[in-house]
C-alpha atoms as a PDB file:
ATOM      1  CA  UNK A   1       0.000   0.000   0.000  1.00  0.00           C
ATOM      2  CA  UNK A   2       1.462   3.535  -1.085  1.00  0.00           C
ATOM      3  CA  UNK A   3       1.040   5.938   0.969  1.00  0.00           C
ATOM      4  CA  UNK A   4       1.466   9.576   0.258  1.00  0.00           C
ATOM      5  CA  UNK A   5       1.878  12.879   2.453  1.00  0.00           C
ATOM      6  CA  UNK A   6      -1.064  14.542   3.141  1.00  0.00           C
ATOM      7  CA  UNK A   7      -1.876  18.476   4.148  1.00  0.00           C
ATOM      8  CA  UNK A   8      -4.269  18.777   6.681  1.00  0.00           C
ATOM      9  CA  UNK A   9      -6.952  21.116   5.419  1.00  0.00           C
ATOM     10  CA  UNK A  10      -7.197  22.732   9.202  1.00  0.00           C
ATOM     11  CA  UNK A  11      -3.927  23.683   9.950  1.00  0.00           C
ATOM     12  CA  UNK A  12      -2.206  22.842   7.271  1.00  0.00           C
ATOM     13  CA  UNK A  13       0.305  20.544   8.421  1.00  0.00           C
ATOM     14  CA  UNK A  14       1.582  17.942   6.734  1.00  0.00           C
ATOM     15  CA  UNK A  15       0.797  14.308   8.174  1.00  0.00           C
ATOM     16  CA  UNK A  16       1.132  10.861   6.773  1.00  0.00           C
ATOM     17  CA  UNK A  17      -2.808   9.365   6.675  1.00  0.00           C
ATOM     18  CA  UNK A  18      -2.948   5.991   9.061  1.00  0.00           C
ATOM     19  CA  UNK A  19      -2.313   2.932   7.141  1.00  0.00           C
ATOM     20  CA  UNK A  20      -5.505   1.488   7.967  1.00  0.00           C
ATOM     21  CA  UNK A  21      -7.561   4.401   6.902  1.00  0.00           C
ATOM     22  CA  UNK A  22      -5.765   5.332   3.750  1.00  0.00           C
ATOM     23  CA  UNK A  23      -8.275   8.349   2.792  1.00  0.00           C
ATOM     24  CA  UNK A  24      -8.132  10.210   5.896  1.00  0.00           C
ATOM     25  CA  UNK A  25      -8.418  14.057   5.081  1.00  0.00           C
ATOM     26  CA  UNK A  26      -7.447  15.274   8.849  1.00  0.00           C
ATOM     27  CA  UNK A  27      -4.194  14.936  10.451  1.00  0.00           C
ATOM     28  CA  UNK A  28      -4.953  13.568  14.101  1.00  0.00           C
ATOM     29  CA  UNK A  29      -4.173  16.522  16.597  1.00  0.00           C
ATOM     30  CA  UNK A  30      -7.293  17.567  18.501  1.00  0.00           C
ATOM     31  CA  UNK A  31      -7.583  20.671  17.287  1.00  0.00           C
ATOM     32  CA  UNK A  32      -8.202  19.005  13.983  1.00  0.00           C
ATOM     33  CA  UNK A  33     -10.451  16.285  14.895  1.00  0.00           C
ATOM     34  CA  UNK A  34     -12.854  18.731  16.680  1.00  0.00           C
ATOM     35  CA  UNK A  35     -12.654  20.370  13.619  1.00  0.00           C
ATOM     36  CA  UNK A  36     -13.631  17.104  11.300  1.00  0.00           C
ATOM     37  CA  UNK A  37     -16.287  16.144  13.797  1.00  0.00           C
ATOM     38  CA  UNK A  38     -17.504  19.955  13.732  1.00  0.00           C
ATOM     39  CA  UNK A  39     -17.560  19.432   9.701  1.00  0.00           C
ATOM     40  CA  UNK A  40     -19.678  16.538   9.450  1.00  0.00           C
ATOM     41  CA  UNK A  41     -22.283  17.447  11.783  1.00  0.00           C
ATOM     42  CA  UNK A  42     -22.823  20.752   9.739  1.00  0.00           C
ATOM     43  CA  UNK A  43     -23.170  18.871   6.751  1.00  0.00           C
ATOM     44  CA  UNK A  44     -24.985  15.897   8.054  1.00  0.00           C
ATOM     45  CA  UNK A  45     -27.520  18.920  10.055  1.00  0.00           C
ATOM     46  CA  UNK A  46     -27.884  21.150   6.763  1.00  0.00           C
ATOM     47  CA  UNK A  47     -28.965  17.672   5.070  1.00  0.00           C
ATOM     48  CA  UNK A  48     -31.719  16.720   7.606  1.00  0.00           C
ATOM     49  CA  UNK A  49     -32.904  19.637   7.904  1.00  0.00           C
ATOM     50  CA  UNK A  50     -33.350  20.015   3.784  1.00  0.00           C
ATOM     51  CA  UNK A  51     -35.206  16.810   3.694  1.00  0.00           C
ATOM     52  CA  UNK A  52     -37.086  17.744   6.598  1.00  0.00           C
ATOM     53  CA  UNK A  53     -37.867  21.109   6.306  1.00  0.00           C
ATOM     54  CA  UNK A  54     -41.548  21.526   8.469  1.00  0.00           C
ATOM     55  CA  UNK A  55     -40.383  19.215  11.160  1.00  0.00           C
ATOM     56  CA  UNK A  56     -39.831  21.520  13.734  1.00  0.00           C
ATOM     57  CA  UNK A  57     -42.886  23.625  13.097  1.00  0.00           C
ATOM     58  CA  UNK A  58     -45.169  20.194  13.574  1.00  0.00           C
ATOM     59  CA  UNK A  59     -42.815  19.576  16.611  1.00  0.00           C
ATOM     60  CA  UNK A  60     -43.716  22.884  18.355  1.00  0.00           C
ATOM     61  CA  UNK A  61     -47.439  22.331  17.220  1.00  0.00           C
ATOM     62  CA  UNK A  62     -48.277  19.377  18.297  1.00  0.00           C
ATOM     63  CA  UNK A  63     -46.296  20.645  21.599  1.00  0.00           C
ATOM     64  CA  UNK A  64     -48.086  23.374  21.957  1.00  0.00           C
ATOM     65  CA  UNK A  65     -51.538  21.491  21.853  1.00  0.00           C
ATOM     66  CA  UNK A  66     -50.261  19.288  24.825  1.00  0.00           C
ATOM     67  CA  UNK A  67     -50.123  22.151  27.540  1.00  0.00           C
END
């Protein structure tokens, strides 16, 4: 398995990626992996919440009707 030098894309540092996870984009200081955690859950959030766009409208709703 080749394995090339990387540049994180937070603090731009280079890092070689773990040989068992061969695409890894983030070098593995904290800093960083907050950072790649931070990422996904951005993207991941923007996603749900663009396939479920009403959802907290009927949340409040319905919670409304309960007091």
């Amino acid at each position: 398995m080749n394995r090339q030098v990387r540049r994180c894309p937070h603090c731009d540092q280079l890092f070689l990626p773990d040989k068992y996870h061969p695409r890894q984009k983030y070098c593995s200081s904290e800093a960083c992996r907050r950072e790649r955690r931070r990422s996904y859950k951005a993207r991941y959030n923007k996603l749900w919440r663009q396939q479920n766009p009403h959802y907290f409208r009927e949340y409040w709703l319905a919670y409304r009707e309960l007091k």
